[in-house]
PDB file of N, CA and C in Angstrom:
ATOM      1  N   UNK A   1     175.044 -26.909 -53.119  1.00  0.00           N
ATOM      2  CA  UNK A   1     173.747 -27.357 -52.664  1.00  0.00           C
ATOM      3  C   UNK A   1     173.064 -26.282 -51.820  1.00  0.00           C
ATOM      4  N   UNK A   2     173.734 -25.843 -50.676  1.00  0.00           N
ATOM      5  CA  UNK A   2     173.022 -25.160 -49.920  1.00  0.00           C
ATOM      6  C   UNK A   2     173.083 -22.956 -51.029  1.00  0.00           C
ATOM      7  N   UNK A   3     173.884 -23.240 -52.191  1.00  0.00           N
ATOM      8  CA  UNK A   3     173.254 -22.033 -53.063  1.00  0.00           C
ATOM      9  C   UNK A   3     171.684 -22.105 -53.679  1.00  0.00           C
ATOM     10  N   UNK A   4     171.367 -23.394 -54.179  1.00  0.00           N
ATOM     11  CA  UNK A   4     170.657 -23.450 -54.345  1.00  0.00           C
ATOM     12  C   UNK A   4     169.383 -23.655 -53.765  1.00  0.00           C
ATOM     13  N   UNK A   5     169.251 -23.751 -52.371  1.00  0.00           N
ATOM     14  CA  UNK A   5     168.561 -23.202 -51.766  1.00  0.00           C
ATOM     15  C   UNK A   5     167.597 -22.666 -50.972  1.00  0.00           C
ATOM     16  N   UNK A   6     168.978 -21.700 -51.056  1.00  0.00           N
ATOM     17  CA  UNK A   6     169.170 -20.353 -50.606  1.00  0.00           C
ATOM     18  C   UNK A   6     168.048 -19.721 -51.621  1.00  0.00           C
ATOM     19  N   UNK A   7     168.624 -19.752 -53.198  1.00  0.00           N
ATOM     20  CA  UNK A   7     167.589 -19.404 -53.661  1.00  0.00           C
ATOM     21  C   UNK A   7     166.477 -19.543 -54.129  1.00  0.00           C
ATOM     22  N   UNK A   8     166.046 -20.852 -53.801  1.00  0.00           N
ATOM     23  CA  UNK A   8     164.607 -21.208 -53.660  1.00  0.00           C
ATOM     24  C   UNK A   8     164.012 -20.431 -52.799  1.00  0.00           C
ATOM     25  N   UNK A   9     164.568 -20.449 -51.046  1.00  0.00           N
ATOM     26  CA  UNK A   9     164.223 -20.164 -50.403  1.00  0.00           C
ATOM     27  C   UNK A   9     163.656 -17.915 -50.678  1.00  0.00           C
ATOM     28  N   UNK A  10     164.493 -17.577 -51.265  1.00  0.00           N
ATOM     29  CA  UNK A  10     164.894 -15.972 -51.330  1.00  0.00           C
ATOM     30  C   UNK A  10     163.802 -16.165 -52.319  1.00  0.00           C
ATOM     31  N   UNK A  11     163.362 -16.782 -53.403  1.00  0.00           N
ATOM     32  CA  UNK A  11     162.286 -16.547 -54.604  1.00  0.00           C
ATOM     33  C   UNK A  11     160.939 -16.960 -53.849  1.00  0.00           C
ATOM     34  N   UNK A  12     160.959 -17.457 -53.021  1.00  0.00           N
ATOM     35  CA  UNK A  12     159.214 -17.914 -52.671  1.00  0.00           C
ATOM     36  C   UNK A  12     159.144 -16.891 -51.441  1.00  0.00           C
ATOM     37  N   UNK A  13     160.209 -15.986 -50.786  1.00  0.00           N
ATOM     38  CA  UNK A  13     160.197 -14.775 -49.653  1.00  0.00           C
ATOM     39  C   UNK A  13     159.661 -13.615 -50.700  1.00  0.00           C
ATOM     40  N   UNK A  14     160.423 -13.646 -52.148  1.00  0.00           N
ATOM     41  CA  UNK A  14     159.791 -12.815 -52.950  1.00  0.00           C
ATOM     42  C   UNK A  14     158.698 -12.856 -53.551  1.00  0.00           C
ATOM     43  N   UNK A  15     158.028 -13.837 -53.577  1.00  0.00           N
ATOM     44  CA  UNK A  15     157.027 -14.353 -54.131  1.00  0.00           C
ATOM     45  C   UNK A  15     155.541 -14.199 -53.030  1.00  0.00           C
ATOM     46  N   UNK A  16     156.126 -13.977 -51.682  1.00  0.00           N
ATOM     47  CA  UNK A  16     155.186 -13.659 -50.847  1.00  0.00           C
ATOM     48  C   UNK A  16     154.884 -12.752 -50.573  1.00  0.00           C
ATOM     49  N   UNK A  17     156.172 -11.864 -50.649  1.00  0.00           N
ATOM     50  CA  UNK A  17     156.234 -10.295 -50.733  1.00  0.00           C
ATOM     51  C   UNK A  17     155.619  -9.607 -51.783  1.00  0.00           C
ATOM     52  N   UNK A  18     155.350  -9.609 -52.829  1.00  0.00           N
ATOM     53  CA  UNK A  18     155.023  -9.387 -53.926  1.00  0.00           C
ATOM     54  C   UNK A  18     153.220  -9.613 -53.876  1.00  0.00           C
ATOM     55  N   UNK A  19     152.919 -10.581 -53.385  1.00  0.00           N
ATOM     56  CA  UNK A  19     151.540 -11.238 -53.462  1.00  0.00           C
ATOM     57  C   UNK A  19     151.032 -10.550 -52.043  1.00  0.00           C
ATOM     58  N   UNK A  20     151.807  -9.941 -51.268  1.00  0.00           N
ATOM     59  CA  UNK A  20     151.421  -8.843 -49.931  1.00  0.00           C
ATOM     60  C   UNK A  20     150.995  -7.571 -50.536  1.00  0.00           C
ATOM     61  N   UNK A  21     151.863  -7.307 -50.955  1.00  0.00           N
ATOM     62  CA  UNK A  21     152.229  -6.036 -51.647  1.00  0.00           C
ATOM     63  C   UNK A  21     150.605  -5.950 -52.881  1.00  0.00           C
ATOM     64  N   UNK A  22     150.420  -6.694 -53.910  1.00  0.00           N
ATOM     65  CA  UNK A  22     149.427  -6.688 -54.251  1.00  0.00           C
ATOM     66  C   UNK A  22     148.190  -6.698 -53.557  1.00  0.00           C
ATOM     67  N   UNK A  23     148.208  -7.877 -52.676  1.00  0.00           N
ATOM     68  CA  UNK A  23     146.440  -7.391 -51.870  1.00  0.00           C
ATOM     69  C   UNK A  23     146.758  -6.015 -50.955  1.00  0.00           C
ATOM     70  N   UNK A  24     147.628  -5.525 -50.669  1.00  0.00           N
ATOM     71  CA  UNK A  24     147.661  -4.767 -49.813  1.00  0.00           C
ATOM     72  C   UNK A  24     147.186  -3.337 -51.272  1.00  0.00           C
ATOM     73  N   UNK A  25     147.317  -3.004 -52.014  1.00  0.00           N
ATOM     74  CA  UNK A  25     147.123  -2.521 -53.196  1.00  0.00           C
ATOM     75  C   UNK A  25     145.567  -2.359 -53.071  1.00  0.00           C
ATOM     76  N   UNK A  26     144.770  -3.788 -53.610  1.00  0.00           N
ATOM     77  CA  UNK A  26     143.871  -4.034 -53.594  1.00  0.00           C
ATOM     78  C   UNK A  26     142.871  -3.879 -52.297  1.00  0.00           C
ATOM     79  N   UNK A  27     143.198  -3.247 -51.731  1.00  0.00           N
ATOM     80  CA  UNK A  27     142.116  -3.562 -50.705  1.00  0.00           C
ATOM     81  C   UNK A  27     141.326  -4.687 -50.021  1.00  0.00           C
ATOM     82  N   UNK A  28     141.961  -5.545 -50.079  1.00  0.00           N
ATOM     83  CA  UNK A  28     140.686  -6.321 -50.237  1.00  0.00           C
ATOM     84  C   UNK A  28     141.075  -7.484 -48.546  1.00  0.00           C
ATOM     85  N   UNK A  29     142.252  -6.814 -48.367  1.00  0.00           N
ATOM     86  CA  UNK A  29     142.498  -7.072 -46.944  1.00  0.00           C
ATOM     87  C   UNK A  29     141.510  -6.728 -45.857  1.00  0.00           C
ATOM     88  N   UNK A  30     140.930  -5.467 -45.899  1.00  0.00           N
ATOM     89  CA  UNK A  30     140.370  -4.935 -44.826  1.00  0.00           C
ATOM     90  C   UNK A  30     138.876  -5.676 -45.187  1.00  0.00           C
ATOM     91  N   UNK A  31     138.353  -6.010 -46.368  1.00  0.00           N
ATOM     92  CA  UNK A  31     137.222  -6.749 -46.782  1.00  0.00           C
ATOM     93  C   UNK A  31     137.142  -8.658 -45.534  1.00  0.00           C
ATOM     94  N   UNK A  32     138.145  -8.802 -46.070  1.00  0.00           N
ATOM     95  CA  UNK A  32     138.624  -9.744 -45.819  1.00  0.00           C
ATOM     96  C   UNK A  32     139.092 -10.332 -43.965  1.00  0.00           C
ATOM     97  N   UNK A  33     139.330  -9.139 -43.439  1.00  0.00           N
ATOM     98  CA  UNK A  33     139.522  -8.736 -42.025  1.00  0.00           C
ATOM     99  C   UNK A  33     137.722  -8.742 -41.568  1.00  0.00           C
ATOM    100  N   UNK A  34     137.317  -7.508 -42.257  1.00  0.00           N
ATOM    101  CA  UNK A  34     135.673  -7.451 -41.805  1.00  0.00           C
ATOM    102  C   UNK A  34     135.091  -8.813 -41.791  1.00  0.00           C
ATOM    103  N   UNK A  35     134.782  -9.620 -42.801  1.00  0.00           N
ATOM    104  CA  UNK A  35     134.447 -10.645 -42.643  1.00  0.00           C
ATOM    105  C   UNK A  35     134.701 -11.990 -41.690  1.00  0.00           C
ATOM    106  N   UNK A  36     135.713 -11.855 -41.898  1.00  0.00           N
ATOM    107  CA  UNK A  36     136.095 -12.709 -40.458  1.00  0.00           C
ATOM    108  C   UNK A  36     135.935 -12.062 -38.911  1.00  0.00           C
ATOM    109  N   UNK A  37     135.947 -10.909 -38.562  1.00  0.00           N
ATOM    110  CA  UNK A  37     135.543 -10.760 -37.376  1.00  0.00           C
ATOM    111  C   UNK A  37     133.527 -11.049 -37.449  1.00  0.00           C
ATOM    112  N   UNK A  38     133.129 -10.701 -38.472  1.00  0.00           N
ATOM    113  CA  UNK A  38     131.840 -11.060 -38.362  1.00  0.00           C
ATOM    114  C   UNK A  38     131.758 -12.503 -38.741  1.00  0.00           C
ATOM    115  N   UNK A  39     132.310 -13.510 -38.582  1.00  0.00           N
ATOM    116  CA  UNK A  39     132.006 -14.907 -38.662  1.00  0.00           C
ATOM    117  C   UNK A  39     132.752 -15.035 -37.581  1.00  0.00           C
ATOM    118  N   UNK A  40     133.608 -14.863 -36.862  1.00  0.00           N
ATOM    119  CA  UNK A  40     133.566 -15.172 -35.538  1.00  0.00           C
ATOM    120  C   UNK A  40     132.666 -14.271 -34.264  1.00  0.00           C
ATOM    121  N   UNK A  41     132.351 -13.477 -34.863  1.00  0.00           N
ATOM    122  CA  UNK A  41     130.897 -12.708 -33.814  1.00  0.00           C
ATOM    123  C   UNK A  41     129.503 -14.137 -33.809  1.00  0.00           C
ATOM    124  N   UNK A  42     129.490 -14.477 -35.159  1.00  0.00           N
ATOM    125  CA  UNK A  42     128.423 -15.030 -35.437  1.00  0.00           C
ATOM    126  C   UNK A  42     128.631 -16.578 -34.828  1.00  0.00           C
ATOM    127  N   UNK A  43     129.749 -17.138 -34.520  1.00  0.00           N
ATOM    128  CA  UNK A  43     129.978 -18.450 -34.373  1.00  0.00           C
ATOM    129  C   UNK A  43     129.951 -18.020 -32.342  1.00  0.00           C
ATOM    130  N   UNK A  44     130.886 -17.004 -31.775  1.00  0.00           N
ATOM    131  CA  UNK A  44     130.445 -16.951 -30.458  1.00  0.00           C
ATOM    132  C   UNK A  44     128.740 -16.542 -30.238  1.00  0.00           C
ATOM    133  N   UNK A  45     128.227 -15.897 -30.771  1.00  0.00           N
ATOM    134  CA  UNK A  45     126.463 -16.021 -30.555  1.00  0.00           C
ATOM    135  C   UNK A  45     126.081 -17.540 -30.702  1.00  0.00           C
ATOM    136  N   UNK A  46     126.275 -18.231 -31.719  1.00  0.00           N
ATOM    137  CA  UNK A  46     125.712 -19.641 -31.506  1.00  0.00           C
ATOM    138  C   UNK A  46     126.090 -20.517 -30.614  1.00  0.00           C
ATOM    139  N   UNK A  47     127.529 -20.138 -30.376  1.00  0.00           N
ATOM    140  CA  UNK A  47     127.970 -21.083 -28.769  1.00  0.00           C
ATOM    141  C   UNK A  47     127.143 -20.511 -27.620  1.00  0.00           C
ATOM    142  N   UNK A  48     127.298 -19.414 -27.502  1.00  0.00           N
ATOM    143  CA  UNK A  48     126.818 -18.714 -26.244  1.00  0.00           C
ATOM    144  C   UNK A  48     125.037 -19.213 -26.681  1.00  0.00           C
ATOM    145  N   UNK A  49     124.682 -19.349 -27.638  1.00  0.00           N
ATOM    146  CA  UNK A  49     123.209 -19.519 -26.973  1.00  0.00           C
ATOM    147  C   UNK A  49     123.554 -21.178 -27.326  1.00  0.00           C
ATOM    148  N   UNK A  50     123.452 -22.342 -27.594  1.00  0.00           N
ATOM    149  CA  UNK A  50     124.161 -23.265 -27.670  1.00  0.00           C
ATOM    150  C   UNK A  50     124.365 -24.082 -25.488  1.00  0.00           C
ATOM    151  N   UNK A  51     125.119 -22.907 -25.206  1.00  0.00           N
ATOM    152  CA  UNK A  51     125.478 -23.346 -23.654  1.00  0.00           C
ATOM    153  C   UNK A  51     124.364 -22.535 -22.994  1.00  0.00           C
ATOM    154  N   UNK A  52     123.505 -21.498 -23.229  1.00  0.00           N
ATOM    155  CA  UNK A  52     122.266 -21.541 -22.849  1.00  0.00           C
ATOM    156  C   UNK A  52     121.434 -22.237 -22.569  1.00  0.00           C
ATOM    157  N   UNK A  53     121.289 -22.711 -23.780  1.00  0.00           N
ATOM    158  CA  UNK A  53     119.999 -24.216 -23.887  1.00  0.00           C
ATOM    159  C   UNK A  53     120.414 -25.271 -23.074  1.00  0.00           C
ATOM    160  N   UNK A  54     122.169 -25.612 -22.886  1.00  0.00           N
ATOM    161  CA  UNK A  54     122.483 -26.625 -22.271  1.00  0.00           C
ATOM    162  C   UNK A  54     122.121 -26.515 -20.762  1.00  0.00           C
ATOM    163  N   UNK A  55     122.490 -25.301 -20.770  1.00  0.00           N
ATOM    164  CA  UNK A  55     122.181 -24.995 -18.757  1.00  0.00           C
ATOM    165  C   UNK A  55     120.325 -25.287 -18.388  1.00  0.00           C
ATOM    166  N   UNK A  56     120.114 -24.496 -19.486  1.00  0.00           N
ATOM    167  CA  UNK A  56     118.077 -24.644 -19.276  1.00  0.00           C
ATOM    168  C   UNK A  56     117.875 -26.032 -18.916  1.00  0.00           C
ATOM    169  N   UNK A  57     118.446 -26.994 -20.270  1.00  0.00           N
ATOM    170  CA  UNK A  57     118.184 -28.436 -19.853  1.00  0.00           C
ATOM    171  C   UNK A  57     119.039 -29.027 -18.378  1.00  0.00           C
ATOM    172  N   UNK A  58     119.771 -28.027 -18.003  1.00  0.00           N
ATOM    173  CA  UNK A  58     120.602 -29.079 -16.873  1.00  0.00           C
ATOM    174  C   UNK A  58     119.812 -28.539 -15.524  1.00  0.00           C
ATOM    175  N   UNK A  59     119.202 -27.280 -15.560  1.00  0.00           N
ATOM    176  CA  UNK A  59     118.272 -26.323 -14.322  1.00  0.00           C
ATOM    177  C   UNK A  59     117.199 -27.774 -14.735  1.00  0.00           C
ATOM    178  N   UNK A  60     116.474 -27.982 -15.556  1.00  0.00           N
ATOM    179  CA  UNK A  60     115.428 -28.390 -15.870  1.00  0.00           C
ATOM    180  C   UNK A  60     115.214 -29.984 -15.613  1.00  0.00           C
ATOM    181  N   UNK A  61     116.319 -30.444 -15.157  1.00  0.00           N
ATOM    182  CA  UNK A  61     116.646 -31.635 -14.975  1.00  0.00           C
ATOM    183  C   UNK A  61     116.657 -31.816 -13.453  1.00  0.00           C
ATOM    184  N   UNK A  62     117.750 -30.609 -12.950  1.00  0.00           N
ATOM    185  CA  UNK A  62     118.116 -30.566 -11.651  1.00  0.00           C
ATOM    186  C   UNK A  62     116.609 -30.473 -10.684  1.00  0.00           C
ATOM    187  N   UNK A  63     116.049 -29.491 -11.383  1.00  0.00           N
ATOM    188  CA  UNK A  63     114.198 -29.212 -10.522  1.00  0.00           C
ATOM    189  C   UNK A  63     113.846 -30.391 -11.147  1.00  0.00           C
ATOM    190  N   UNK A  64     113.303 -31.361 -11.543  1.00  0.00           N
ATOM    191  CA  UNK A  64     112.936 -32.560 -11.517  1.00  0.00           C
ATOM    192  C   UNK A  64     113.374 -33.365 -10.681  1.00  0.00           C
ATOM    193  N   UNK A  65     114.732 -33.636 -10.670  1.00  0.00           N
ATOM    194  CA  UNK A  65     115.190 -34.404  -9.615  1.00  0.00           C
ATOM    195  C   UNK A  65     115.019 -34.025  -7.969  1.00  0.00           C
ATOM    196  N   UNK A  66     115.259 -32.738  -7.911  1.00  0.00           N
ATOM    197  CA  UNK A  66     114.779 -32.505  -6.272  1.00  0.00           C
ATOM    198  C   UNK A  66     113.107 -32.351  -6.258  1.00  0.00           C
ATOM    199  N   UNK A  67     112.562 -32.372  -6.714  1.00  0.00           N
ATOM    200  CA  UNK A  67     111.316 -32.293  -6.709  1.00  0.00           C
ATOM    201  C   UNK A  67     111.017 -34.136  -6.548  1.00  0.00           C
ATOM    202  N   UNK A  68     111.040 -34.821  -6.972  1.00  0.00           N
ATOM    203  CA  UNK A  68     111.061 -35.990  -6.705  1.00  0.00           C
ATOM    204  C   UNK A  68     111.484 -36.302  -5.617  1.00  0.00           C
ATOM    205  N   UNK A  69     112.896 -35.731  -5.150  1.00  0.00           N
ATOM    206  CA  UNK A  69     113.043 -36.145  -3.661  1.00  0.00           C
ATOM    207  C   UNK A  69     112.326 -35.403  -2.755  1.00  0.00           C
ATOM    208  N   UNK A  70     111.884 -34.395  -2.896  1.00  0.00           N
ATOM    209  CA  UNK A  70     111.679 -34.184  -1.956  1.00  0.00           C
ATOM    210  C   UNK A  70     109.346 -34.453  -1.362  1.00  0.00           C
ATOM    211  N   UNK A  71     109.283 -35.316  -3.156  1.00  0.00           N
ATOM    212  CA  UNK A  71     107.805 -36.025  -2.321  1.00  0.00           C
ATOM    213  C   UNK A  71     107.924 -37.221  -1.495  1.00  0.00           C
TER     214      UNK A  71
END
């Protein structure tokens, strides 16, 4: 039982290795790298302006409220 596996386990290590080994061939890693650092550039710009707008509305709230208290 535990031969068999063993070599399940050893054919899908080769099977990953092999499928490394090809994109690494292909290039298409560093494609693939680029893109994702530019979709996470692009997702921290929308948070960061995102918690911008939130602060504007919370300044914008806060001067309303002391402004009221203090007529």
């Amino acid at each position: 039982m535990r031969e068999m596996a063993s070599k399940k386990s050893k054919k899908s290590w080769e099977l990953i290795n092999s499928r490394l080994q090809l994109l690494m061939k292909s290039r298409k890693c560093m494609l693939r790298y680029k893109q994702t650092l530019k979709a996470i550039r692009q997702a921290l710009r929308k948070c960061a302006t995102e918690h911008y707008a939130m602060l504007a509305k919370l300044v914008s709230i806060t001067t309303v409220t002391l402004t009221l208290n203090w007529a």
